[in-house]
N, C-alpha and C. Protein backbone atom coordinates (compact mmCIF):
# COMPACT_ATOMS: atom_id res chain seq x y z
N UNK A 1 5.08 80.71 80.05
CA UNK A 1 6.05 81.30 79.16
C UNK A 1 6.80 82.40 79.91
N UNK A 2 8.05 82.24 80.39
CA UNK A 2 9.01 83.39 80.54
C UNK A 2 9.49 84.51 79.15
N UNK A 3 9.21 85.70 79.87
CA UNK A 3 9.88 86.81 78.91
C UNK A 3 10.70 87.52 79.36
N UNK A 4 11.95 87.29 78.56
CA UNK A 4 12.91 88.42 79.20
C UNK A 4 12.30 89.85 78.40
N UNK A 5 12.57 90.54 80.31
CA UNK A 5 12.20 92.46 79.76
C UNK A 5 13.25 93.03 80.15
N UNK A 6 13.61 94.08 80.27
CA UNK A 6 14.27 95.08 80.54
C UNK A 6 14.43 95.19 81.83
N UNK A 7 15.90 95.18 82.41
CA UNK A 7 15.88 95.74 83.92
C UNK A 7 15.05 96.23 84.59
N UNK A 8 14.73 97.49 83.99
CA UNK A 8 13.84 98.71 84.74
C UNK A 8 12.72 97.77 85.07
N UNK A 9 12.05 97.09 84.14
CA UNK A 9 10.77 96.09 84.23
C UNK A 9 10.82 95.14 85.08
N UNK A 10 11.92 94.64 85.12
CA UNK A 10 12.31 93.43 85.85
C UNK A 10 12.25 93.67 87.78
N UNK A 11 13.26 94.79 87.64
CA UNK A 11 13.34 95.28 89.14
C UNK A 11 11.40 95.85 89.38
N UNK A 12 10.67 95.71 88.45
CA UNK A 12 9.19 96.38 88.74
C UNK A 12 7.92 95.22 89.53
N UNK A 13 8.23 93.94 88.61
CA UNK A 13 7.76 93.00 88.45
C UNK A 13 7.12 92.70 90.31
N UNK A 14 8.48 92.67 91.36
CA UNK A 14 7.36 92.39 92.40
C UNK A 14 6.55 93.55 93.34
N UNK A 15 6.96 94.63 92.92
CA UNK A 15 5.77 95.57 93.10
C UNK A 15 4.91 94.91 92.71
N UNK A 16 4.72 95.47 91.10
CA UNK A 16 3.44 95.11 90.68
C UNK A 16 2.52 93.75 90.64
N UNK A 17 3.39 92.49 91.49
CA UNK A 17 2.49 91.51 91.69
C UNK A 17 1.97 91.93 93.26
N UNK A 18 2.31 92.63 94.01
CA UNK A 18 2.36 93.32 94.99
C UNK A 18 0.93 94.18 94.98
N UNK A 19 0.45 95.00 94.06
CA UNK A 19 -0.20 96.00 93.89
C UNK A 19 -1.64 94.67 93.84
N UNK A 20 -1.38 93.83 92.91
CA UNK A 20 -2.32 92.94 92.45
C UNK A 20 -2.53 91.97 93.29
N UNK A 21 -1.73 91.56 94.37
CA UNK A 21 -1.92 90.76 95.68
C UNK A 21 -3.04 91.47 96.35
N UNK A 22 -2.84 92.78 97.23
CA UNK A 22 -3.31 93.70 97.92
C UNK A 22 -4.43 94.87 97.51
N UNK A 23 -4.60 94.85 95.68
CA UNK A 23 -5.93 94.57 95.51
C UNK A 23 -7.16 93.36 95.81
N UNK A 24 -6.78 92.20 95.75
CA UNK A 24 -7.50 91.16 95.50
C UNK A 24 -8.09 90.92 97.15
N UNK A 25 -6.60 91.27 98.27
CA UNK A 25 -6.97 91.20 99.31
C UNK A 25 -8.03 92.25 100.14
N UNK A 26 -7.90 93.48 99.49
CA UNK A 26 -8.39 94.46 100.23
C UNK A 26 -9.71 94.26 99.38
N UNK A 27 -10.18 94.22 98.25
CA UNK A 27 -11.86 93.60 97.83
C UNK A 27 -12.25 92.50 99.16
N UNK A 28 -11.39 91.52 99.12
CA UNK A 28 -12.63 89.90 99.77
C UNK A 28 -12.27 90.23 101.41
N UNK A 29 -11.36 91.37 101.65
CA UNK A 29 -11.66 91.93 103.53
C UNK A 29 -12.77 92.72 103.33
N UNK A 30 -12.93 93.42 102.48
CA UNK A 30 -14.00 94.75 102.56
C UNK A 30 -15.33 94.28 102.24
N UNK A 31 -15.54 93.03 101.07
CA UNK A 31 -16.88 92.96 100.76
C UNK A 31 -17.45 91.49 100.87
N UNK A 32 -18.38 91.11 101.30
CA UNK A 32 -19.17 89.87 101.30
C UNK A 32 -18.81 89.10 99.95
N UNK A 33 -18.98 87.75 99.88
CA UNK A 33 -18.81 87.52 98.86
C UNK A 33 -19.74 87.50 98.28
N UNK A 34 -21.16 87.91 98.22
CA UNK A 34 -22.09 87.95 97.53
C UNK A 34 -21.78 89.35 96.41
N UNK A 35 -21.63 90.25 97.31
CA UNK A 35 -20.86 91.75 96.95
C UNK A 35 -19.97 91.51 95.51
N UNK A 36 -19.68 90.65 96.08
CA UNK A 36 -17.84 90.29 95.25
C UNK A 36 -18.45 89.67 94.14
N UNK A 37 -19.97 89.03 94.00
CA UNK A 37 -19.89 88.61 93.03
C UNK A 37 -21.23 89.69 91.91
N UNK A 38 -21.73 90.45 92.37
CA UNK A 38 -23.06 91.22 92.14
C UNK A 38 -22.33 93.08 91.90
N UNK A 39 -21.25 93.50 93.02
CA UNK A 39 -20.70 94.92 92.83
C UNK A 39 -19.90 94.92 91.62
N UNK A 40 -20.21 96.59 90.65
CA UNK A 40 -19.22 97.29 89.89
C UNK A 40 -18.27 97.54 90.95
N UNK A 41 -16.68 97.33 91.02
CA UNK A 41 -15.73 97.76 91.69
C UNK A 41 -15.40 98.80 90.44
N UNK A 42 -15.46 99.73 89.88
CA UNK A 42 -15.49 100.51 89.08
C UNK A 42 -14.86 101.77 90.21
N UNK A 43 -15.51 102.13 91.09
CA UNK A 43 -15.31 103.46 91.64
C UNK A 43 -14.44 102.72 93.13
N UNK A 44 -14.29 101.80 93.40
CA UNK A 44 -13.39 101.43 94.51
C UNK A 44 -12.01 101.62 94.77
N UNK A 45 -11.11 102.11 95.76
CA UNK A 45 -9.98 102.64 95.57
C UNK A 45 -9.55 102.22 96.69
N UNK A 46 -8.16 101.74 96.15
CA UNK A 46 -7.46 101.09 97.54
C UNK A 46 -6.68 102.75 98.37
N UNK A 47 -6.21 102.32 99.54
CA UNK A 47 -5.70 103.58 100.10
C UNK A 47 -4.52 103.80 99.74
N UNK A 48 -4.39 105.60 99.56
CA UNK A 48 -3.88 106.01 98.44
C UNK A 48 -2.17 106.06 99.44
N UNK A 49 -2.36 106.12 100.75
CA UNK A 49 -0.68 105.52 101.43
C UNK A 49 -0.59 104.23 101.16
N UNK A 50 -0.67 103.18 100.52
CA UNK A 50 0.05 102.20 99.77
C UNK A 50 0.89 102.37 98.43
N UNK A 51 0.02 103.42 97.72
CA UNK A 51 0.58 103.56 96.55
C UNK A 51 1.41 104.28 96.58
N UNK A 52 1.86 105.66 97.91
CA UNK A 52 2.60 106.31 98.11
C UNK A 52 3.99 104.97 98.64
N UNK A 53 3.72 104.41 99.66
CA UNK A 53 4.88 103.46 99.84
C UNK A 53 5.78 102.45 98.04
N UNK A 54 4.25 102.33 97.53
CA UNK A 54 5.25 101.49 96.21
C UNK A 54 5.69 102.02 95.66
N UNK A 55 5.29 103.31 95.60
CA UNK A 55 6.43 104.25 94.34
C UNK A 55 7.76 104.72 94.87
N UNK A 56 7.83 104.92 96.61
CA UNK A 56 9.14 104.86 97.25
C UNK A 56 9.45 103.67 96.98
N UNK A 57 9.20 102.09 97.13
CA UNK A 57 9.80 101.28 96.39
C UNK A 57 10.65 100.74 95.14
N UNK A 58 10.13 101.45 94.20
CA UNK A 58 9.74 101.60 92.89
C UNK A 58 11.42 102.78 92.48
N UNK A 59 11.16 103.37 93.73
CA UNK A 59 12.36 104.92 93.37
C UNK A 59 14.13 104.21 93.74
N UNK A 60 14.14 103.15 94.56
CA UNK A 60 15.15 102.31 95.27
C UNK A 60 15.56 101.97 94.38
């Protein structure tokens, strides 16, 4: 199902599949997959100069 959103949202959209790519990647580089299937990622944090680059993205 396509939804039309709002510009602002629209221009957001490949960040944020972006954010959710490079989570998924930086879990299955960092942890075994046993890890991946047994760890709380609760307290895990991607590095915080990525999120500084998407929000300069985000500001464009």
């Amino acid at each position: 199902m396509d939804i039309d959103a709002p510009a602002e949202i629209e221009r957001l959209m490949p960040i944020l599949a972006d954010v959710e790519t490079q989570w998924d990647l930086h879990l299955a580089c960092t942890y075994s997959a046993e890890e991946l299937r047994t760890r709380s990622f609760d307290s895990e944090r991607m590095p915080p100069a990525w999120f500084e680059d998407w929000l300069k993205q985000a500001g464009q």
